[in-house]
Protein backbone atom coordinates (compact mmCIF):
# COMPACT_ATOMS: atom_id res chain seq x y z
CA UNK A 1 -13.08 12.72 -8.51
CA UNK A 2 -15.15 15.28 -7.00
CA UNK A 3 -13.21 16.69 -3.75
CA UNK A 4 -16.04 19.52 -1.64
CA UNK A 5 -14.39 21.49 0.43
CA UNK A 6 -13.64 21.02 3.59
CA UNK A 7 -11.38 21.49 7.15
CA UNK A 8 -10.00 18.53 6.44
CA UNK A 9 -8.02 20.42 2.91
CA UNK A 10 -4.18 20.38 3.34
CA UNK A 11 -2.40 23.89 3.05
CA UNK A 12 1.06 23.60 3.16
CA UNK A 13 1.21 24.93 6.28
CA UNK A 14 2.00 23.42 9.75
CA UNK A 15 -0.69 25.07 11.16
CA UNK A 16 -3.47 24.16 8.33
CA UNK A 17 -2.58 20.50 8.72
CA UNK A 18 -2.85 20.56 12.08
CA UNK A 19 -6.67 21.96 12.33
CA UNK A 20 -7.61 20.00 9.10
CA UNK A 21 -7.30 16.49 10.56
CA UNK A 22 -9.68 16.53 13.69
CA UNK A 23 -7.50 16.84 17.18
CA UNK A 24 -10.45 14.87 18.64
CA UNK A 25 -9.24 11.76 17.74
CA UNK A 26 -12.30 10.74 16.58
CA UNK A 27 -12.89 12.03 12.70
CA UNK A 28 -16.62 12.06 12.85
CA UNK A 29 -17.34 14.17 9.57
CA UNK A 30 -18.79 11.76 7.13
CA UNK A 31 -17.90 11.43 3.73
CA UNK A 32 -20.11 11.87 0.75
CA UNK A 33 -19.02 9.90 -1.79
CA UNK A 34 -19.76 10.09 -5.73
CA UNK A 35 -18.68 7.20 -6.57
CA UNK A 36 -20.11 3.79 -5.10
CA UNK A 37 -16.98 1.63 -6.16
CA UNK A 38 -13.49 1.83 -8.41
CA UNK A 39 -14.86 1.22 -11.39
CA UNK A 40 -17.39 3.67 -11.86
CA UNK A 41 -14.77 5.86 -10.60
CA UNK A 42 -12.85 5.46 -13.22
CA UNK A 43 -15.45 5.32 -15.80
CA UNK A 44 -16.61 8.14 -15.12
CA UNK A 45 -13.41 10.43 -14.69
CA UNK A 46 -12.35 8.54 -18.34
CA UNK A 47 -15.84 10.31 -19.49
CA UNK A 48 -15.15 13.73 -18.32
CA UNK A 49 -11.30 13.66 -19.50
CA UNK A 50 -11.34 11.25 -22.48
CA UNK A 51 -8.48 13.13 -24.89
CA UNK A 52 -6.29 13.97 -21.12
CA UNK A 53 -2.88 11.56 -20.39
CA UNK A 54 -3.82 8.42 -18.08
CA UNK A 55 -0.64 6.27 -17.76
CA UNK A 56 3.48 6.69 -19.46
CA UNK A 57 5.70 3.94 -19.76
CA UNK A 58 8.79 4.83 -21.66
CA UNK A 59 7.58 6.44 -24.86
CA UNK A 60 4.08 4.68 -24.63
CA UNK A 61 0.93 6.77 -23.63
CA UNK A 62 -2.32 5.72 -23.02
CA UNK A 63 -5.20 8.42 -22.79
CA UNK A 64 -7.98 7.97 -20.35
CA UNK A 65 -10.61 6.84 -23.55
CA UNK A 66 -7.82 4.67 -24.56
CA UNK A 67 -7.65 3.17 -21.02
CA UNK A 68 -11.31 2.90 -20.54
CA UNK A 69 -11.74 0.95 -23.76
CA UNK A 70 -8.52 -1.65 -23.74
CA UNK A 71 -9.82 -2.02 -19.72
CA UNK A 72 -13.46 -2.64 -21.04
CA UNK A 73 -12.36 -5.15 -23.67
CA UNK A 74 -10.46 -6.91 -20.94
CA UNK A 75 -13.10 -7.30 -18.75
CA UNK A 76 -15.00 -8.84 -21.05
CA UNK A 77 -12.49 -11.41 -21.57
CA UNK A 78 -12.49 -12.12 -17.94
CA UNK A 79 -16.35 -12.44 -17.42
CA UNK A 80 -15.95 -15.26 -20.30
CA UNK A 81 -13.84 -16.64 -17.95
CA UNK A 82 -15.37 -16.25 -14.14
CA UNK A 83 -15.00 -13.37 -13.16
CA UNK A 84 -17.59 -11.43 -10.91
CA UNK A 85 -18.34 -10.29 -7.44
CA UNK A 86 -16.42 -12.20 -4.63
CA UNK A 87 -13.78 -13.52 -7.34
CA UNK A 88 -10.07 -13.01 -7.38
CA UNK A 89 -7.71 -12.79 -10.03
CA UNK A 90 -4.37 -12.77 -9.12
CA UNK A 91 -2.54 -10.45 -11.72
CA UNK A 92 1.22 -12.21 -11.91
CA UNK A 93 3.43 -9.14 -13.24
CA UNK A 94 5.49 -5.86 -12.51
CA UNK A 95 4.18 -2.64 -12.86
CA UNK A 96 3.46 -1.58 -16.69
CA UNK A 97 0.57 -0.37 -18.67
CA UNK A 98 -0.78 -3.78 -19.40
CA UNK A 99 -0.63 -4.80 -15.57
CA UNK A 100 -2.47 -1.68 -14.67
CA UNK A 101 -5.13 -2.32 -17.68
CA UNK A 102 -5.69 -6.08 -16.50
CA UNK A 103 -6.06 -4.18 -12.72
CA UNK A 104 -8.44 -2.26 -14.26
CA UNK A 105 -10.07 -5.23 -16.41
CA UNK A 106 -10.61 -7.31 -13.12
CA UNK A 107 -12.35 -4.56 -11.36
CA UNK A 108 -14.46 -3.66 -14.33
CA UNK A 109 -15.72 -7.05 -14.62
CA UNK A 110 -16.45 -6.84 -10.86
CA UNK A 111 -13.98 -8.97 -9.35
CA UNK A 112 -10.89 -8.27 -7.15
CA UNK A 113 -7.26 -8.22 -7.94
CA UNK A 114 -4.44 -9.82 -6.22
CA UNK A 115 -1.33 -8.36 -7.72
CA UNK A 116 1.65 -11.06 -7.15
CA UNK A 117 5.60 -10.70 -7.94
CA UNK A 118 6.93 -12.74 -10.61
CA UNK A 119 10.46 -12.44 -8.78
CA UNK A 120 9.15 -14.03 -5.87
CA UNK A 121 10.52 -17.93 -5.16
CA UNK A 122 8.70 -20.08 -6.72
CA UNK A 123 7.23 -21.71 -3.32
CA UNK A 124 6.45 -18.93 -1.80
CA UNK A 125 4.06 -17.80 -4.90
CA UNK A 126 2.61 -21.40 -5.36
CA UNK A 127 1.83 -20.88 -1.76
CA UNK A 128 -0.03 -18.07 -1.84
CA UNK A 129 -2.33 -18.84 -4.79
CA UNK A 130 -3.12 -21.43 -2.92
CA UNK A 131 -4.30 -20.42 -0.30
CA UNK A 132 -5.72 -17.27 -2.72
CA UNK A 133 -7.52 -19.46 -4.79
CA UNK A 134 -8.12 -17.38 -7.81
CA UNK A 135 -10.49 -18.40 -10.55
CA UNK A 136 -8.06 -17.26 -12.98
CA UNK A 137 -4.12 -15.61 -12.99
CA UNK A 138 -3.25 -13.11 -15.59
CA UNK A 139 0.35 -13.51 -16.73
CA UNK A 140 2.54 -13.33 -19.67
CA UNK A 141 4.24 -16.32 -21.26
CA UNK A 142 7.19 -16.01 -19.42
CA UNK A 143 5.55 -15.48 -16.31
CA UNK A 144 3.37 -18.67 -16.83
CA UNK A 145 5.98 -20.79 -17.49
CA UNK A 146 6.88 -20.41 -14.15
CA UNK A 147 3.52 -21.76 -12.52
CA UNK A 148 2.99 -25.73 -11.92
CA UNK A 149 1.00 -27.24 -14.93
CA UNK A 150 -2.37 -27.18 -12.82
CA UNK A 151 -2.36 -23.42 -12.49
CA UNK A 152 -1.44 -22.78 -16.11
CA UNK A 153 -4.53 -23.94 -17.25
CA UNK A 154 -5.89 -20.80 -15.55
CA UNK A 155 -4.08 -18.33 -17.02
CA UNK A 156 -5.21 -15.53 -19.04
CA UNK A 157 -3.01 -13.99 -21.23
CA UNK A 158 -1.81 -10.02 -20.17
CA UNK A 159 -3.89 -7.20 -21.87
CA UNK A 160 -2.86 -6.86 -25.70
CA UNK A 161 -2.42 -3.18 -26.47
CA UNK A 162 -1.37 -3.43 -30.08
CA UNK A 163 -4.53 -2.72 -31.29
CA UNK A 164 -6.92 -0.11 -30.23
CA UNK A 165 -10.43 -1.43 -29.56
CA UNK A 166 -13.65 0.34 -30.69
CA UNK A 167 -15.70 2.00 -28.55
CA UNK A 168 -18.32 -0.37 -26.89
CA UNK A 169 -21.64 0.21 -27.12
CA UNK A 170 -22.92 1.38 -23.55
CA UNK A 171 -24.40 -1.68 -21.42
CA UNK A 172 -26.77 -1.67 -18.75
CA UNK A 173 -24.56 -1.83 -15.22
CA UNK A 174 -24.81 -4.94 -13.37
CA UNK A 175 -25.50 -3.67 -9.12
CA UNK A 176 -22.66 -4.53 -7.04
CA UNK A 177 -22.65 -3.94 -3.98
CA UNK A 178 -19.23 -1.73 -2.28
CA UNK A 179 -19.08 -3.96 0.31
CA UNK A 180 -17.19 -6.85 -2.39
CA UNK A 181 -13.75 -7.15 -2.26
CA UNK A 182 -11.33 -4.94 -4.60
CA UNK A 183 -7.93 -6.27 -4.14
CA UNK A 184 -6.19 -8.49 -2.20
CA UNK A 185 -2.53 -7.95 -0.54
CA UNK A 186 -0.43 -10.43 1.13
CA UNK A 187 1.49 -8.78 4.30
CA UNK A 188 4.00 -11.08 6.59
CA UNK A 189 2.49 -13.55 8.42
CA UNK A 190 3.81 -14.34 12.41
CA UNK A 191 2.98 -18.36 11.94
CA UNK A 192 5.33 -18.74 9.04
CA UNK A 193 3.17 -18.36 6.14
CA UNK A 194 2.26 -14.77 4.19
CA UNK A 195 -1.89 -13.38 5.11
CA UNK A 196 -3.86 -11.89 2.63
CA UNK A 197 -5.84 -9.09 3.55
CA UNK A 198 -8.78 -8.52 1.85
CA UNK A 199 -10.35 -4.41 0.78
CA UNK A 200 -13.57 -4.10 0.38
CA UNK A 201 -14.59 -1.07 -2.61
CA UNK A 202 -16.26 0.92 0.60
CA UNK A 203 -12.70 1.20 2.26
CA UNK A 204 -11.30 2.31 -0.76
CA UNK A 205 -13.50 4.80 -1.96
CA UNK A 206 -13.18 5.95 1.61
CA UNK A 207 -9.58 6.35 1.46
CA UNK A 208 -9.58 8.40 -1.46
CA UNK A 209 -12.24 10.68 -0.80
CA UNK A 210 -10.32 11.36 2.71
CA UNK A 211 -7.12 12.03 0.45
CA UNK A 212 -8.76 14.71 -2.11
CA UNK A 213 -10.23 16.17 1.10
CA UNK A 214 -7.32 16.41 2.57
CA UNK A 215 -5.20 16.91 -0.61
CA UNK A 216 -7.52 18.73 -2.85
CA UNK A 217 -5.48 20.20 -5.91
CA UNK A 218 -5.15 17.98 -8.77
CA UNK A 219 -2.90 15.65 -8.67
CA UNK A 220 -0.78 16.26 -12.13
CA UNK A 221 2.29 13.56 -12.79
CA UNK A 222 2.73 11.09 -10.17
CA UNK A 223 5.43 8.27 -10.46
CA UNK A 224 4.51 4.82 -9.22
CA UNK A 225 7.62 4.11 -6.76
CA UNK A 226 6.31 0.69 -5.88
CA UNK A 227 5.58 -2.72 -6.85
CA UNK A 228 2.27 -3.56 -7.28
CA UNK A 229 2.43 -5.89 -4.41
CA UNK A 230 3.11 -3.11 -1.77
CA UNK A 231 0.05 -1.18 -0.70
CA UNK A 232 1.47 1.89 -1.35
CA UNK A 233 0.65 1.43 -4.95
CA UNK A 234 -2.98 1.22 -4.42
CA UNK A 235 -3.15 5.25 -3.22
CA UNK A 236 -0.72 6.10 -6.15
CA UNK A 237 -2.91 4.55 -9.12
CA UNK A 238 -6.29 5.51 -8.01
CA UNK A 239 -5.63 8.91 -6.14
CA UNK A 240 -3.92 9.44 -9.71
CA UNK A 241 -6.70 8.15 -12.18
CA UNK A 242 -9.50 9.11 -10.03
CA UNK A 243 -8.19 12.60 -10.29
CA UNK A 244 -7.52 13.27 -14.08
CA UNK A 245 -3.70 12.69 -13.20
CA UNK A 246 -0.95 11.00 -14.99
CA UNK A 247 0.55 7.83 -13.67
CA UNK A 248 4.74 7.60 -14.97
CA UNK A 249 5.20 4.08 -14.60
CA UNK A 250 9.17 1.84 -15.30
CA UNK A 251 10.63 4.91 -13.51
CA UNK A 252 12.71 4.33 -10.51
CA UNK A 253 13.64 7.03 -8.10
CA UNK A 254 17.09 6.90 -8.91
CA UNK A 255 16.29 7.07 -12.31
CA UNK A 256 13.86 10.04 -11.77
CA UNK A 257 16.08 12.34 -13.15
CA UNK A 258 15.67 10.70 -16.70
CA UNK A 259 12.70 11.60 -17.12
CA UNK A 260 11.55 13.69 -19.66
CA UNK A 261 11.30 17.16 -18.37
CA UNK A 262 7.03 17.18 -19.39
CA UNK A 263 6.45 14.97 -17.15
CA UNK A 264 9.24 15.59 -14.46
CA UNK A 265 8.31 19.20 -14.26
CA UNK A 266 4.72 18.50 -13.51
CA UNK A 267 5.36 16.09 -10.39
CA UNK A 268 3.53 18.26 -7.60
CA UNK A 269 3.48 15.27 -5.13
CA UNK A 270 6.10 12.32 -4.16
CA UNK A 271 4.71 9.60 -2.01
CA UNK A 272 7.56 6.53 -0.81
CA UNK A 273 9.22 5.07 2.49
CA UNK A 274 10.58 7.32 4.80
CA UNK A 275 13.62 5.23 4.52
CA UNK A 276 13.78 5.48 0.63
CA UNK A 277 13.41 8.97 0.96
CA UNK A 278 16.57 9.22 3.17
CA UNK A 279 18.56 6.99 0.98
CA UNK A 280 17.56 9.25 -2.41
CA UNK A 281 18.41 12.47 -0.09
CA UNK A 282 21.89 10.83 0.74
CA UNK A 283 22.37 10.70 -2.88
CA UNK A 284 20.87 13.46 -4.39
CA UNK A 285 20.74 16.94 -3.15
CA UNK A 286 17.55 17.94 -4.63
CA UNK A 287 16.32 14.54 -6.79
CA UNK A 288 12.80 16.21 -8.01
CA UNK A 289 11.68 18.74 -10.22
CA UNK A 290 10.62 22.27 -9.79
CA UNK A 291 7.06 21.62 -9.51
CA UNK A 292 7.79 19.79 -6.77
CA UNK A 293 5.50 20.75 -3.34
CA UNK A 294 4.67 18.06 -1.66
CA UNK A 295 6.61 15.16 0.12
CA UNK A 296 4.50 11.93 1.80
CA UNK A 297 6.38 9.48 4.16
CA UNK A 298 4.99 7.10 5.77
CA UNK A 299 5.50 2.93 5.98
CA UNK A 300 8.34 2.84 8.53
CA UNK A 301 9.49 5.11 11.50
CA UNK A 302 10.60 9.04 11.03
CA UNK A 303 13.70 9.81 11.79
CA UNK A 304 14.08 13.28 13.18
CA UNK A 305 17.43 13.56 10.89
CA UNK A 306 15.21 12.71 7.90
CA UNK A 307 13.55 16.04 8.91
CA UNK A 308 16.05 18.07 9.72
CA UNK A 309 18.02 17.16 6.19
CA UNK A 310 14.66 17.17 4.09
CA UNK A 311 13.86 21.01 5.41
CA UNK A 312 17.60 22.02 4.98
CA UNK A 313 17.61 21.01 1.07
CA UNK A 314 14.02 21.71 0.06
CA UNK A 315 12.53 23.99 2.84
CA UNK A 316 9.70 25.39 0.21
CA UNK A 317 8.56 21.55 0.19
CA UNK A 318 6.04 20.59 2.51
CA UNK A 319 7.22 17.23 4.52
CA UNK A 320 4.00 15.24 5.38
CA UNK A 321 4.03 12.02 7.80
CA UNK A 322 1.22 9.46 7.07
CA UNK A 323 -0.03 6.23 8.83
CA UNK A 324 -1.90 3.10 8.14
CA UNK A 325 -1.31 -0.28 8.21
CA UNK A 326 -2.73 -2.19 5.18
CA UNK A 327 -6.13 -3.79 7.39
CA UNK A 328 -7.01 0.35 7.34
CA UNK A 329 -6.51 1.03 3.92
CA UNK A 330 -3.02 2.51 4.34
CA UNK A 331 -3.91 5.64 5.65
CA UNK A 332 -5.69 6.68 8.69
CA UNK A 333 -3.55 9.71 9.73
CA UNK A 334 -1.70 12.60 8.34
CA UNK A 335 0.38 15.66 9.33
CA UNK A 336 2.90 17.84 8.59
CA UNK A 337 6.44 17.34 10.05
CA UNK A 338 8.76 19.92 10.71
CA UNK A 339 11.73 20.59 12.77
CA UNK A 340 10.49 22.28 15.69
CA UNK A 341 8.75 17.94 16.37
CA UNK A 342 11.10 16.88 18.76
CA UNK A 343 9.65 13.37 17.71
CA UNK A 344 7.69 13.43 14.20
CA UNK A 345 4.20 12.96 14.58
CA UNK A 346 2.28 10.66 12.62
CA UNK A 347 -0.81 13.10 12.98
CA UNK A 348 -4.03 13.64 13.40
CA UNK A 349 -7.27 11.02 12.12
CA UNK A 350 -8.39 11.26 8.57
CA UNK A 351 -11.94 12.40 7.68
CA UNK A 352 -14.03 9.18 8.99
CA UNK A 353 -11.62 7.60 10.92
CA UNK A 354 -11.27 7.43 14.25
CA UNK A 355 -8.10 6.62 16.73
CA UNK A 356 -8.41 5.11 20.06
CA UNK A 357 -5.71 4.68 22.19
CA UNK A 358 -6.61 1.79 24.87
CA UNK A 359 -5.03 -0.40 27.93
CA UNK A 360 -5.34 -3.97 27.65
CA UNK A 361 -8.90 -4.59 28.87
CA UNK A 362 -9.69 -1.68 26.28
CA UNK A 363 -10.02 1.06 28.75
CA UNK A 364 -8.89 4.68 27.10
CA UNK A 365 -5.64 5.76 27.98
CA UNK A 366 -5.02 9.61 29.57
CA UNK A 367 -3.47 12.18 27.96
CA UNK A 368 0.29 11.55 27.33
CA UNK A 369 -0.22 7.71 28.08
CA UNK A 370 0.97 4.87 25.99
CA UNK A 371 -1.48 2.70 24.48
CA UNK A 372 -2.08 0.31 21.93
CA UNK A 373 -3.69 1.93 18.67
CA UNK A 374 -7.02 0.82 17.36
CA UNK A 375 -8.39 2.15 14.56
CA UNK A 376 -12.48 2.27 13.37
CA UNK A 377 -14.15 3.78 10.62
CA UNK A 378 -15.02 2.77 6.91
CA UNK A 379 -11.54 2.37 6.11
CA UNK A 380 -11.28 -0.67 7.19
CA UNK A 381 -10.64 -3.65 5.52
CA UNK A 382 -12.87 -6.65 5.86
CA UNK A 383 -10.70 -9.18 7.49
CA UNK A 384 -8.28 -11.83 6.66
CA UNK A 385 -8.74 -13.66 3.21
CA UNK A 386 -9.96 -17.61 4.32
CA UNK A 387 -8.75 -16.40 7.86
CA UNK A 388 -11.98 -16.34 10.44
CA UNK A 389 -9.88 -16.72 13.16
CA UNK A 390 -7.04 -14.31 12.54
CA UNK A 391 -9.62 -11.58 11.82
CA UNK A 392 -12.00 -12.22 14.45
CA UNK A 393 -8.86 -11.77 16.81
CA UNK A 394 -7.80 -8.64 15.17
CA UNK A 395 -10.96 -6.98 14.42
CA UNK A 396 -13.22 -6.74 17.85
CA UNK A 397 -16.52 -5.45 18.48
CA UNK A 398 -15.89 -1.77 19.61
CA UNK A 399 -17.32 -1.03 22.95
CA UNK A 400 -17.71 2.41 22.28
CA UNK A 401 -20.34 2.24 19.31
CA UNK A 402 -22.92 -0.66 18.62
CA UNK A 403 -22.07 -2.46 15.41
CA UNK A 404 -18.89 -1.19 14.59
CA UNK A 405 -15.49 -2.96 14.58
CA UNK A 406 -12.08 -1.68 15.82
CA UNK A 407 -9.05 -2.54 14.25
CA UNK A 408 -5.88 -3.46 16.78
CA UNK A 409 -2.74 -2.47 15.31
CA UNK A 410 -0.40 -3.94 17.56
CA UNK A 411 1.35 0.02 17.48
CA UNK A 412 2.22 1.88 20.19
CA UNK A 413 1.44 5.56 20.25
CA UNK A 414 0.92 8.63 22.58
CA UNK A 415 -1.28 11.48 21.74
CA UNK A 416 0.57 15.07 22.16
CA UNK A 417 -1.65 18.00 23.62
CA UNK A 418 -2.51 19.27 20.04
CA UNK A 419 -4.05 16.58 19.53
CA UNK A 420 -1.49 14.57 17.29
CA UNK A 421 -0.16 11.10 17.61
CA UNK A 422 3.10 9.93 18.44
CA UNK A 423 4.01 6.22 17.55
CA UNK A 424 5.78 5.04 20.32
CA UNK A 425 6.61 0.93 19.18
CA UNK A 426 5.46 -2.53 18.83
CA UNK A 427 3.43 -4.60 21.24
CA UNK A 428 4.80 -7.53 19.50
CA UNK A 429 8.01 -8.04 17.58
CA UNK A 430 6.73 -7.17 14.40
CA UNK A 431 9.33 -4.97 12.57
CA UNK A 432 9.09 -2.15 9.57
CA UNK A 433 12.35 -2.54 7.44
CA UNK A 434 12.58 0.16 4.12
CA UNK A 435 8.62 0.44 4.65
CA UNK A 436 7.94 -3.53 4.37
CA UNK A 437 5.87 -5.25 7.18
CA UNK A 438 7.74 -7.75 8.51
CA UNK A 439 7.22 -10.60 11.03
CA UNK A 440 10.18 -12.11 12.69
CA UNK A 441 8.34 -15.72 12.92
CA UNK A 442 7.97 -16.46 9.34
CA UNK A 443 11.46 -15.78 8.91
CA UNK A 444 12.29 -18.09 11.61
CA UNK A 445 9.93 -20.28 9.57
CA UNK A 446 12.13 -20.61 6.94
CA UNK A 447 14.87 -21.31 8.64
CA UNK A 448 13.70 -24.22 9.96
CA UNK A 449 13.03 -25.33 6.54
CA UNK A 450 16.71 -25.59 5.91
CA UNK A 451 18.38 -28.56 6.17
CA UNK A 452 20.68 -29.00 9.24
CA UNK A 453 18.64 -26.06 11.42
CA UNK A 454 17.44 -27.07 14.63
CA UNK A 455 16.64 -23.42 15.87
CA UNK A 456 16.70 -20.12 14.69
CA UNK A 457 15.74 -16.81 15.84
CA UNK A 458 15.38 -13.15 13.94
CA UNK A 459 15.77 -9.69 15.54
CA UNK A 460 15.95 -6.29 14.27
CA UNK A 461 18.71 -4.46 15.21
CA UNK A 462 19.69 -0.98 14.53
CA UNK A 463 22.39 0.01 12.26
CA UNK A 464 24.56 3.09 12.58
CA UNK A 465 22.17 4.79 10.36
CA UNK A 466 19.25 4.70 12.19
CA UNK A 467 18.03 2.03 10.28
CA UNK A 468 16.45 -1.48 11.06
CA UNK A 469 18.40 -4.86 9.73
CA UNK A 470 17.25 -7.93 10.40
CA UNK A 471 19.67 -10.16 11.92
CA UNK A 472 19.52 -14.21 11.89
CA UNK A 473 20.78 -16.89 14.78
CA UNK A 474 20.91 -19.99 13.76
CA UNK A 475 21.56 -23.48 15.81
CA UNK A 476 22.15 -26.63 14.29
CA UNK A 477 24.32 -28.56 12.02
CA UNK A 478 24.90 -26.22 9.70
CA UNK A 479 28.02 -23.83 9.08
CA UNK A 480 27.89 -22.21 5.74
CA UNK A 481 26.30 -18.98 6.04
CA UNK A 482 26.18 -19.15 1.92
CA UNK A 483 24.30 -22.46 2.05
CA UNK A 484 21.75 -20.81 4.66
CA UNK A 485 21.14 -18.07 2.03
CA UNK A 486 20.75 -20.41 -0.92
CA UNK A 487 18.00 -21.66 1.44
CA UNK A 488 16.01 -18.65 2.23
CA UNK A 489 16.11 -17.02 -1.04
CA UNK A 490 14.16 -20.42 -1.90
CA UNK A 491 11.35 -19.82 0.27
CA UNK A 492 11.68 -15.76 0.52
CA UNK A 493 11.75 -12.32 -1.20
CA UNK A 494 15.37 -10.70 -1.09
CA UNK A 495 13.70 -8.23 1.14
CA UNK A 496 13.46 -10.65 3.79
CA UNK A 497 16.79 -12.56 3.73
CA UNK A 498 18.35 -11.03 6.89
CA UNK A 499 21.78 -9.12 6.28
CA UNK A 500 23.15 -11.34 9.24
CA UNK A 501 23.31 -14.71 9.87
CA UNK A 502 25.30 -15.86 13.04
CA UNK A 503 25.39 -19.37 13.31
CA UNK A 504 25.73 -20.67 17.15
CA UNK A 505 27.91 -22.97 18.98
């Protein structure tokens, strides 16, 4: 991916940072980008590094030519079956090298992905390829089995891999515009039921050129800490791939130090939770390898004692806070952090984006004020999948620039006199918990769903640590917090079963 120059390159150095991102608030350098979409992205770095190590799983390796062609064979499979501009295929699996060839496969064959959790409850995932509506689902057997006998009949069987395919012959590009749709990511929904927002190839390509400028060495080994389902995965592959890196996949961070010391030693770059960062610190005194220079946070809150501990262990490791909620692409700030931030910062705008900070009749707050965040710029995503309501109320017609749209966050921030942001809450009672958006409602949802509740209400409340829990209180004729359980791990992820249940008199 080719990465010019610019003030928006990250030194690590407080100072660098700082200047790189623009303390305007409003990141008006525009971006000139190579690269129209992903695909010819990642054709085109797979031309200029053919022999070089795309993706590791275990003892499997996959070259970029290897990649290209099993992704190119793919996608041929998938226009046979539908596949094209404006359609989604929902890819049913974890994260492994023939998930991230079908990824690949889907985009090549211009469609967008929708990557989905086969440990999800089974109503929860009929639900939301439902409302997805995918032309087709890739999934193993296994996985299929799982699926109602209507949706089986549009699987597609996972990427084989056992044999390498021949080069294609090279065939003329069919025009697509960047505006189409990627990928697809369901986030919590307040009215019970998960949202999928929808990324156009514009937003993403936007992203990523705003990371290389920002982050403009190579990017070497980088481990995939998340499931394919959290956004966070999206920066990790294609920052990666688009870069001639390597992407370690099947490697947890607790299991980082089996690695094999090739690729261990070459991890420059660690991007996770803030809170999964301070739970590998309280184990490990220093979990990653030498090479080791760069660590992002972002996806939930900063605790200052995250700071403090990460500079007393790895001071020689830069500590970098970004911020983005998955309608902007995941990232729309970034700064460093260190311990002279009496509250860490979430930075300073990207290249492209721009911040505003505004009252409720969208008036722009002073300096030091509190507002509500709204963020502009090609990052954006386009909306709400099959949601014209939600995203009309979400994404409004800036009054500050004809024809463009601001994003409201819902986030409270502050802007410090350097020109860096503070986040300073919720307007709503939306909570973050390991990094995971959550809404209180659909929880409630659920709950309601269970026989014998009458009411129920979810809260976060902090724990000794710092940390959020979610906490459940429940009225009705029910008394068996174990039968309340069996109930929401029915209808949720584990992730969102509170740790608490009080049932009420």
């Amino acid at each position: 991916m080719d990465r010019p120059g610019s003030s928006g390159q990250i030194v690590d150095s407080p100072s660098a940072l700082r200047t790189a991102t623009d303390p305007s608030g409003h990141g008006d350098v525009p971006l000139v980008m190579t690269a129209p979409d992903l695909d010819t992205l990642l054709e085109a770095q797979a031309g200029a590094t053919p022999e070089a190590v795309a993706l590791v799983e275990g003892e499997r390796v996959l070259t970029y030519a290897e990649l290209d062609r099993h992704a190119g064979r793919f996608a041929e499979l998938l226009r046979h079956a539908g596949a094209g501009p404006e359609q989604v295929f929902a890819i049913l699996s974890p994260a492994t090298i023939e998930s991230v060839v079908a990824i690949l496969g889907v985009l090549k064959a211009g469609a967008a992905y929708l990557p989905l959790e086969p440990g999800q409850p089974d109503a929860r995932l009929a639900s939301m390829i439902a409302n997805a509506g995918p032309t087709g689902i890739v999934a193993d057997e296994a996985a299929a089995r799982r699926l109602p006998e209507p949706l089986r009949a549009r699987c597609v069987a996972m990427p084989s891999l056992a044999v390498d395919p021949p080069a294609a012959a090279p065939t003329p590009r069919r025009r697509c515009s960047p505006d189409r749709i990627a990928y697809l990511i369901y986030t919590s929904g307040s009215t019970g039921d998960p949202k999928a927002v929808a990324v156009s190839h514009r937003a993403v390509m936007h992203s990523l050129r705003a990371r290389g400028d920002l982050y403009p060495e190579p990017p070497g080994v980088v481990c995939l800490t998340a499931p394919l389902t959290f956004d966070i995965s999206v920066a990790q592959i294609f920052a990666t791939l688009g870069g001639a890196g390597t992407l370690v996949l099947g490697v947890d961070l607790v299991g980082f130090r089996d690695l094999a010391p090739r690729w261990r030693d070459a991890v420059r770059t660690v991007m996770l939770a803030s809170s999964a960062y301070a739970a590998l610190l309280a184990e490990h005194d220093a979990p990653f390898g030498p090479g080791l220079t760069r660590v992002i946070v972002g996806g939930d809150s900063l605790q200052r004692s995250l700071v403090r501990r990460h500079h007393e262990r790895r001071a020689e490791v830069a500590l970098v806070n970004e911020y983005g909620p998955t309608e902007a692409t995941i990232f729309a700030t970034a700064g460093l952090v260190t311990t002279a931030d009496e509250t860490p910062p979430i930075g300073s705008p990207i290249t492209g984006t721009r911040l505003h900070l505004l009252d409720e009749r969208l008036t722009p707050c002073g300096p030091g004020e509190i507002g509500e965040l709204y963020i502009s710029g090609d990052n954006l995503a386009r909306g709400y999948w099959k949601h014209p309501g939600l995203t009309a109320a979400r994404f409004v017609a800036s009054p500050f620039r004809p024809g463009e749209r601001l994003y409201r966050t819902g986030d409270l921030a502050s802007r410090l006199p350097d020109g860096r942001f503070v986040f300073r809450g919720r307007v709503d009672d939306q909570l973050k918990i390991h990094g995971i958006r959550i809404e209180p409602g659909e929880i409630a949802a659920a709950l309601l769903r269970v026989p014998g509740v009458e009411q129920a209400e979810v809260l976060g409340r902090s724990a000794g640590d710092g940390e959020l829990r979610l906490v459940a209180y429940v009225v009705g004729r029910v008394s068996d917090e174990a039968a309340l359980r069996r109930g929401l791990w029915a209808l949720l992820p584990d992730y969102m079963v509170p740790s608490g249940i009080v049932v009420l008199e």
